[in-house]
PDB file of N, CA and C in Angstrom:
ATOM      1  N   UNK A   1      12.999  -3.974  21.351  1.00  0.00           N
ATOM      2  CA  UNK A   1      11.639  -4.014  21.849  1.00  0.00           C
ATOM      3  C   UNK A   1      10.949  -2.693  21.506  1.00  0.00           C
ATOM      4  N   UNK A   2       9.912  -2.778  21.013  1.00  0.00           N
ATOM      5  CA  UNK A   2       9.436  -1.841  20.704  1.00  0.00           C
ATOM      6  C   UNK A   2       8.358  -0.923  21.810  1.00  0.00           C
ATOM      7  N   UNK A   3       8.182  -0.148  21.681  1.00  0.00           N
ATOM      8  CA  UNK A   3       7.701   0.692  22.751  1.00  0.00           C
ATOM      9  C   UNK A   3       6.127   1.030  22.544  1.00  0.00           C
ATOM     10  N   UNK A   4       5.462   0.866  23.235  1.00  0.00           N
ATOM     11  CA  UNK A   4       3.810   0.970  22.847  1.00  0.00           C
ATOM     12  C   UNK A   4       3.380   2.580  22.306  1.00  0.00           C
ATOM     13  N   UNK A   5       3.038   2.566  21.166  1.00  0.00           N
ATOM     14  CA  UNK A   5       2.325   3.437  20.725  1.00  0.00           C
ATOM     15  C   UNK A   5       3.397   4.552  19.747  1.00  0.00           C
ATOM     16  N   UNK A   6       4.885   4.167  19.823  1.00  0.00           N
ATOM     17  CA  UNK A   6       5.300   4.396  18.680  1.00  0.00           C
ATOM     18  C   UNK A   6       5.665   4.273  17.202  1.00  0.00           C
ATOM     19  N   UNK A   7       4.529   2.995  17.150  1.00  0.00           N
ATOM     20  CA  UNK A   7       4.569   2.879  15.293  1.00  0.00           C
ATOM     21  C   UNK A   7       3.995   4.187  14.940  1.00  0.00           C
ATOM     22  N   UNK A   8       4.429   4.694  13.438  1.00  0.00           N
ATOM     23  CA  UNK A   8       4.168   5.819  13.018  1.00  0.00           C
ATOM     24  C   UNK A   8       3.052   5.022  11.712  1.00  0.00           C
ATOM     25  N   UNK A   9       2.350   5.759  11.527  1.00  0.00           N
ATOM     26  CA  UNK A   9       0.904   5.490  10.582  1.00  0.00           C
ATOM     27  C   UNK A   9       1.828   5.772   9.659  1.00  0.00           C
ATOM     28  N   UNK A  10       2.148   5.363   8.344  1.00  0.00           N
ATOM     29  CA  UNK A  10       2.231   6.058   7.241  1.00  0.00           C
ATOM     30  C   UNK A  10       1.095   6.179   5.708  1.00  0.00           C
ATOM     31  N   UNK A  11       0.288   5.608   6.108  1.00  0.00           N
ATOM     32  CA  UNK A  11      -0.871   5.819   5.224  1.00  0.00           C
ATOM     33  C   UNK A  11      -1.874   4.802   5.510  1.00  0.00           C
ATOM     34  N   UNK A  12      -3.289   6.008   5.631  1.00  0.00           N
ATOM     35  CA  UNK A  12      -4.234   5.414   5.928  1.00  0.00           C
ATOM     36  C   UNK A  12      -5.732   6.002   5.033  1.00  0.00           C
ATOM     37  N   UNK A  13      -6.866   5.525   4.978  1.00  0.00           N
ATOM     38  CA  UNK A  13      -7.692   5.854   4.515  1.00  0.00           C
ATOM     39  C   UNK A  13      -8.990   5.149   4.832  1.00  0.00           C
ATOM     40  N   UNK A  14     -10.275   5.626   4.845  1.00  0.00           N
ATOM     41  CA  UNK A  14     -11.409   4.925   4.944  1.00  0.00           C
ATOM     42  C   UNK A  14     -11.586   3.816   4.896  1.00  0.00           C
ATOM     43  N   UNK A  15     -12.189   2.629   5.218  1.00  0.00           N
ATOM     44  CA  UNK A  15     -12.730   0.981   4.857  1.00  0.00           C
ATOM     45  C   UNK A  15     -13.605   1.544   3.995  1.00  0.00           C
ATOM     46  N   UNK A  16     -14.717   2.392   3.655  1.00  0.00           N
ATOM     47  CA  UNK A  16     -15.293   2.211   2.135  1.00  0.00           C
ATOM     48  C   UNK A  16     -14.425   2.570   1.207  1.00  0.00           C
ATOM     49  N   UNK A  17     -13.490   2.855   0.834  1.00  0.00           N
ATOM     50  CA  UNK A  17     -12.206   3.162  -0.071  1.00  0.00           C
ATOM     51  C   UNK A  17     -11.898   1.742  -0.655  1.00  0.00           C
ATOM     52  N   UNK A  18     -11.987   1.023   0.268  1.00  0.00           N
ATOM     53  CA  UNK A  18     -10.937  -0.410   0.110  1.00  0.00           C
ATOM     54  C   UNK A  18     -12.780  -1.349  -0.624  1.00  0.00           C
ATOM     55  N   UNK A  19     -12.646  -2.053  -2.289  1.00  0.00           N
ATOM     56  CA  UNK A  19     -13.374  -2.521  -2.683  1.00  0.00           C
ATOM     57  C   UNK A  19     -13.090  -4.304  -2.487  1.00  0.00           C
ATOM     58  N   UNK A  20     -12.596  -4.617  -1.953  1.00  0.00           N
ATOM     59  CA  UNK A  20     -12.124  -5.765  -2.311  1.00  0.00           C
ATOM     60  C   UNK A  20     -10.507  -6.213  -1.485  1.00  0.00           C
ATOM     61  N   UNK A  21     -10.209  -7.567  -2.045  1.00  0.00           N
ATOM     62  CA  UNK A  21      -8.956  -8.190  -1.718  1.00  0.00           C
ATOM     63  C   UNK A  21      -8.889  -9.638  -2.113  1.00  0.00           C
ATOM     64  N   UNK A  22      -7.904 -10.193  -3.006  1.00  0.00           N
ATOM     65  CA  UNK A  22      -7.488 -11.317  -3.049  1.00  0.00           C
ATOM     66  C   UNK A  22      -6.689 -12.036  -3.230  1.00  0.00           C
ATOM     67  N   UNK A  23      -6.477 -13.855  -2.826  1.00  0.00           N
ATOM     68  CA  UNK A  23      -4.780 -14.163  -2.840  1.00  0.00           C
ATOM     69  C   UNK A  23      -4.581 -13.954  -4.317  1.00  0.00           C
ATOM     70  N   UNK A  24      -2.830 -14.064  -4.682  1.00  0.00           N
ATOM     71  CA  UNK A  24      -3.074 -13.737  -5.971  1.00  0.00           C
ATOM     72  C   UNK A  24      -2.717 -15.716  -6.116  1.00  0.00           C
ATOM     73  N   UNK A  25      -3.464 -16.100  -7.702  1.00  0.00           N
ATOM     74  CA  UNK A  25      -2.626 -16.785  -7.973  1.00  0.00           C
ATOM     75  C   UNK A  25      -1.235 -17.558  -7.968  1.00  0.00           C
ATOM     76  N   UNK A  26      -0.728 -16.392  -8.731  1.00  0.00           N
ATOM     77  CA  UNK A  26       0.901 -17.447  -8.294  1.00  0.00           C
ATOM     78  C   UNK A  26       1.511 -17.686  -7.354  1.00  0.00           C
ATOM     79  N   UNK A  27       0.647 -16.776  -6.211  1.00  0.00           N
ATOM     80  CA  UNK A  27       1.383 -17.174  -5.092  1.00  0.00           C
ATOM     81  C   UNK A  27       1.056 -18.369  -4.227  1.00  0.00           C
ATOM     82  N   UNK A  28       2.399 -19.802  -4.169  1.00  0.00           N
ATOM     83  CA  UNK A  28       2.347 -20.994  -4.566  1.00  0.00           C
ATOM     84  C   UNK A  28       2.236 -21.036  -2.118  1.00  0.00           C
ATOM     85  N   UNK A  29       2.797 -20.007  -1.937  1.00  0.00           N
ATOM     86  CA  UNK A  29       2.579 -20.401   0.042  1.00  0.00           C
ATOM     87  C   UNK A  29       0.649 -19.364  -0.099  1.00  0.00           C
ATOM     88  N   UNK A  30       0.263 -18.529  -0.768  1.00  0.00           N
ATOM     89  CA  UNK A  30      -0.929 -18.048  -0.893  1.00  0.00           C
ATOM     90  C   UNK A  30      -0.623 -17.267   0.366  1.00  0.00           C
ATOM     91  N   UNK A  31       0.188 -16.492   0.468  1.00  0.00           N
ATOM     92  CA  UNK A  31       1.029 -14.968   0.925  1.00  0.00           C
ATOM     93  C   UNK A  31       1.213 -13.358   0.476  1.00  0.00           C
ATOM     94  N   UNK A  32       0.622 -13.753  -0.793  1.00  0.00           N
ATOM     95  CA  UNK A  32       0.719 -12.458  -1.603  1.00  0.00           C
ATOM     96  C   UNK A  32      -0.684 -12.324  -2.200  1.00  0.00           C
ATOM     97  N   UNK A  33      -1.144 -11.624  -1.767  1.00  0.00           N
ATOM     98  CA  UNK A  33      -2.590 -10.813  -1.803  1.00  0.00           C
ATOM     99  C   UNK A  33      -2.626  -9.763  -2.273  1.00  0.00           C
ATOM    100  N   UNK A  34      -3.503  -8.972  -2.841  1.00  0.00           N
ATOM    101  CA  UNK A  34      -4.282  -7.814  -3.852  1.00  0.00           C
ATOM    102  C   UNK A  34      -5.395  -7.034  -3.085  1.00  0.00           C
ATOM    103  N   UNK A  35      -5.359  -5.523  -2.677  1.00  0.00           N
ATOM    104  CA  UNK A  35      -6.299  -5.428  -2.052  1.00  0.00           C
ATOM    105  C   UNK A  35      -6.333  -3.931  -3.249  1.00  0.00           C
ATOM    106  N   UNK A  36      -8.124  -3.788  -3.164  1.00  0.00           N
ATOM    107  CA  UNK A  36      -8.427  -2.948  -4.566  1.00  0.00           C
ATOM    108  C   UNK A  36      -9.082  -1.817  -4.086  1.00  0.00           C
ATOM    109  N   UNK A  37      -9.197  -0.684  -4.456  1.00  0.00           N
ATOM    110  CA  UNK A  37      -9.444   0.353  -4.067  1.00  0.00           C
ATOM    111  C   UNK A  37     -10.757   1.164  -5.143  1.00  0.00           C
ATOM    112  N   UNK A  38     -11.674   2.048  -4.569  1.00  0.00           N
ATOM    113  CA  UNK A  38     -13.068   3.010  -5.150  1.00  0.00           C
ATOM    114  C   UNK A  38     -11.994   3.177  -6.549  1.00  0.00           C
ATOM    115  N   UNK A  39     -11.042   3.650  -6.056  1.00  0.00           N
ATOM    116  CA  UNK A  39     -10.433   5.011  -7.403  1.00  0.00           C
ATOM    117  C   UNK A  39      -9.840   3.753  -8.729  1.00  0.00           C
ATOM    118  N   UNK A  40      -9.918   2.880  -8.817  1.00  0.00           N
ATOM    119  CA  UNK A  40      -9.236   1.311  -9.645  1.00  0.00           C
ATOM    120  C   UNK A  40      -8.154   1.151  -9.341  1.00  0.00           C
ATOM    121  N   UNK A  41      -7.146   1.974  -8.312  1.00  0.00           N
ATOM    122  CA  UNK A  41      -5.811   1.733  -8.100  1.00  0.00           C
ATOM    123  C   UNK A  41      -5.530   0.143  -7.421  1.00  0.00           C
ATOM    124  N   UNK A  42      -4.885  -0.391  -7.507  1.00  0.00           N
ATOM    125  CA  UNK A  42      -4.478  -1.467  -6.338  1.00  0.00           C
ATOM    126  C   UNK A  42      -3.202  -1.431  -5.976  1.00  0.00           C
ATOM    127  N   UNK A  43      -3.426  -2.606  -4.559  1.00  0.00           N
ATOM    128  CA  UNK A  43      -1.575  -2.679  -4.379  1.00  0.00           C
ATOM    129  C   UNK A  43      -1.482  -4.285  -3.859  1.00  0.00           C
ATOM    130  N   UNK A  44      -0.295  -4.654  -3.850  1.00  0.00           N
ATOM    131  CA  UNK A  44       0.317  -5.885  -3.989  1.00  0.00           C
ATOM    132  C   UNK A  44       1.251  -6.223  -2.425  1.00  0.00           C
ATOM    133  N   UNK A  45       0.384  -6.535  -1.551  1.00  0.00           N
ATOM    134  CA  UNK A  45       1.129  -6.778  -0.206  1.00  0.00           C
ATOM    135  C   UNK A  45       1.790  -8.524  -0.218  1.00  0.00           C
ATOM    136  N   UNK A  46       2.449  -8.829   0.952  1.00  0.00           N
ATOM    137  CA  UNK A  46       2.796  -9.809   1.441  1.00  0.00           C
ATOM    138  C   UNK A  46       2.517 -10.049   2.636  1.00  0.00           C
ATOM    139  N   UNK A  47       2.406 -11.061   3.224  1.00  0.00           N
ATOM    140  CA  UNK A  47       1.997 -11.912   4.821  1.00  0.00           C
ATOM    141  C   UNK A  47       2.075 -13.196   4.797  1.00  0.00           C
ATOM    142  N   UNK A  48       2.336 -13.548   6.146  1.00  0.00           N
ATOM    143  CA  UNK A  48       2.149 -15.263   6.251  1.00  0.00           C
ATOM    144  C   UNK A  48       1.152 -15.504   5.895  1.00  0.00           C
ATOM    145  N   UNK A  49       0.845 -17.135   5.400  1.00  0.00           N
ATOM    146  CA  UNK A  49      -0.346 -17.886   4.884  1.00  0.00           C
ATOM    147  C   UNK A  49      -1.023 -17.072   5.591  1.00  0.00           C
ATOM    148  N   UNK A  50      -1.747 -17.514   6.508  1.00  0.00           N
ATOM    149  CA  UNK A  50      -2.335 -17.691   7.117  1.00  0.00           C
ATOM    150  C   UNK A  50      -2.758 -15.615   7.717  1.00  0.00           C
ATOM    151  N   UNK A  51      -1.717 -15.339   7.624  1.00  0.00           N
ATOM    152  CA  UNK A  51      -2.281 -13.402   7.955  1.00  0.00           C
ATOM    153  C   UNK A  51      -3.246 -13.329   6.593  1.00  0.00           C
ATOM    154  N   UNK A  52      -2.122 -13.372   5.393  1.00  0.00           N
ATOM    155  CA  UNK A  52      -2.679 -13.042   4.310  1.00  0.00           C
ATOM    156  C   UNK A  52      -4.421 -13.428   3.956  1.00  0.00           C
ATOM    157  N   UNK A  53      -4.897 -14.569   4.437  1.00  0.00           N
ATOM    158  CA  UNK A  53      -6.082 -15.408   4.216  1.00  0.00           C
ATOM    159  C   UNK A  53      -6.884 -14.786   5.231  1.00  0.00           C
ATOM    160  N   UNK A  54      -6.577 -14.069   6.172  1.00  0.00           N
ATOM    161  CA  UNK A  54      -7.268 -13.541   7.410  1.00  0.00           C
ATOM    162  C   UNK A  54      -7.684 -12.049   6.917  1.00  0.00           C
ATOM    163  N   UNK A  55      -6.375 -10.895   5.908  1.00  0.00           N
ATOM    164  CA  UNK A  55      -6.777 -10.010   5.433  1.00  0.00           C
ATOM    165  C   UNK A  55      -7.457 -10.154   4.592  1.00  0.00           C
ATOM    166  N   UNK A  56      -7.727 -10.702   3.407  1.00  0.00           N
ATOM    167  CA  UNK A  56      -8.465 -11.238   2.854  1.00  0.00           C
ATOM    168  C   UNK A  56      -9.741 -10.802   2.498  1.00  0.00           C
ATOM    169  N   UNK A  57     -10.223 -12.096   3.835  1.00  0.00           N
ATOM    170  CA  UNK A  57     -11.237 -12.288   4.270  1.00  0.00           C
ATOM    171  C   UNK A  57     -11.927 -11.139   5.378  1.00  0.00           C
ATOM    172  N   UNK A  58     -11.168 -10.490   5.727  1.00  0.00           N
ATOM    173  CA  UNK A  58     -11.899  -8.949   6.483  1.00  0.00           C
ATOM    174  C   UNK A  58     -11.884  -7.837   5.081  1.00  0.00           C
ATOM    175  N   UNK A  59     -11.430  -8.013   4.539  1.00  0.00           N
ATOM    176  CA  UNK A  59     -11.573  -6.435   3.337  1.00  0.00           C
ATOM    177  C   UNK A  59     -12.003  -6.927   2.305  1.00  0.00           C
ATOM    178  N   UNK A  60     -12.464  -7.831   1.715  1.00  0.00           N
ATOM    179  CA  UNK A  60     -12.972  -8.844   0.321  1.00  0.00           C
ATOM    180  C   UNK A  60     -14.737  -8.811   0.497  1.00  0.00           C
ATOM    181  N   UNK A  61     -15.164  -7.557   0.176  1.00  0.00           N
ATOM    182  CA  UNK A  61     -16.817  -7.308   0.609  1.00  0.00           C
ATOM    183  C   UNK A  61     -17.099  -7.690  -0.690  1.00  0.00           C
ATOM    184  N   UNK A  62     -17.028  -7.766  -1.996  1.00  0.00           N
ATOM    185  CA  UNK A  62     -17.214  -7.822  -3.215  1.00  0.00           C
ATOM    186  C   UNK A  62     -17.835  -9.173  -3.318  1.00  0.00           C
ATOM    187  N   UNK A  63     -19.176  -9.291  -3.691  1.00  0.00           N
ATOM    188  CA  UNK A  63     -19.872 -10.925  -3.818  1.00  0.00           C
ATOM    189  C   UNK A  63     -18.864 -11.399  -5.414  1.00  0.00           C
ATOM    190  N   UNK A  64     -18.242 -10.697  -6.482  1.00  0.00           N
ATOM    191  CA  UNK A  64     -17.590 -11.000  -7.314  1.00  0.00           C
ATOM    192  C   UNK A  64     -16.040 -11.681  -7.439  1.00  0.00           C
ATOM    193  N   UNK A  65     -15.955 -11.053  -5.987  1.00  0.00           N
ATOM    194  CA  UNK A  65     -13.913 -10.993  -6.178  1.00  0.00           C
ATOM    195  C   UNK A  65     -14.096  -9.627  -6.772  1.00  0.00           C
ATOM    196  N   UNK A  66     -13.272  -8.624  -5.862  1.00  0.00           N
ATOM    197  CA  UNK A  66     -12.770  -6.818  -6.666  1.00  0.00           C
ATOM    198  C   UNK A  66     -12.355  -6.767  -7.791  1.00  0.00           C
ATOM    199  N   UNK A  67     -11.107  -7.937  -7.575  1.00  0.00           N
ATOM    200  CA  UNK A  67     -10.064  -8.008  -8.306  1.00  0.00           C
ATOM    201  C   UNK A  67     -10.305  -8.581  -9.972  1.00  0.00           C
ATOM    202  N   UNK A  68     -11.370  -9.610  -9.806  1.00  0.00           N
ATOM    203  CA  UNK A  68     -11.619 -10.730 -10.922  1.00  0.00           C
ATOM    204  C   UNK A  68     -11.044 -10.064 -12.288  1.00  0.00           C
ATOM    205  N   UNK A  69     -11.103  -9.070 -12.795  1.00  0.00           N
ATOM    206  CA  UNK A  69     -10.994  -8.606 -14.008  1.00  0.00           C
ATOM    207  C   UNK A  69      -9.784  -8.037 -14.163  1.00  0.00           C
ATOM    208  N   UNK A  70      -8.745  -7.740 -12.794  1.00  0.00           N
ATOM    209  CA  UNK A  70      -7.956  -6.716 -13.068  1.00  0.00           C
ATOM    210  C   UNK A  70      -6.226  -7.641 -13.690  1.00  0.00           C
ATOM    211  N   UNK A  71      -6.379  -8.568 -13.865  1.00  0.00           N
ATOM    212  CA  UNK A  71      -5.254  -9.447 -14.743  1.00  0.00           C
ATOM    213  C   UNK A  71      -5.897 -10.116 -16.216  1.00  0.00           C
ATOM    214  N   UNK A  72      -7.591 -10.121 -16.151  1.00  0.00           N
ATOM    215  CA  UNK A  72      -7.616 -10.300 -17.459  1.00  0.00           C
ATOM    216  C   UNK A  72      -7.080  -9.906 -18.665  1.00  0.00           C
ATOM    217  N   UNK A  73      -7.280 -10.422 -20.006  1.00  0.00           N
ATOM    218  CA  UNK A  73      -6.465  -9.880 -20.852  1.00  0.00           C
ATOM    219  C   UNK A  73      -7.249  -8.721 -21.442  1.00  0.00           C
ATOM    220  N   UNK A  74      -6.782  -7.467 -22.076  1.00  0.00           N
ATOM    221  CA  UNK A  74      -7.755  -6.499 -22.606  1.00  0.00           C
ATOM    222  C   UNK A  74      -7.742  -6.563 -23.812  1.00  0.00           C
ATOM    223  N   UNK A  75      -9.030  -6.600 -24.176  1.00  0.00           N
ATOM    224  CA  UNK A  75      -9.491  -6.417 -25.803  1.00  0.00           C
ATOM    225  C   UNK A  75      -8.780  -5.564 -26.698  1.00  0.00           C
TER     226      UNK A  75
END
C-alpha cells in the first residue's frame, strides 16, 4: 500500500512544452500513444485503452495532430 504523498516526481515540465499527443497506429488495443514536445523531441508511453484515449485528448491542443508528420517518410 502505498503511502500518500510519497511518489517521487521524476520529470516534469510546463503544459506549453507539451505540443500535442497521439494513439499511435499500430497500436491494435490503441494503448500506445505519442506525446510531442516545443523542442521536436517526443516520447512513446503506454496505458490502458481507455487512460491512453483520455491522455490524449487532455494534451492533443494541435487542430493538425503534433505528431502528423513525425513517421512520414523524408525526402
Amino acid at each position: 500500500m502505498k503511502t500518500p504523498g510519497s511518489e517521487t516526481v521524476l520529470w516534469s515540465l510546463p503544459q506549453d512544452e507539451i505540443t500535442g499527443a497521439e494513439i499511435r497506429r499500430f497500436s491494435m488495443a490503441e494503448s500506445d500513444f505519442t506525446v510531442f514536445f516545443r523542442d521536436g523531441s517526443w516520447a512513446r508511453l503506454t496505458s490502458s485503452p481507455s487512460g491512453a484515449r483520455d491522455i490524449v485528448a487532455l494534451l492533443d491542443r494541435s487542430p493538425l495532430g503534433a505528431g502528423s508528420d513525425l513517421m512520414a517518410p523524408q525526402a
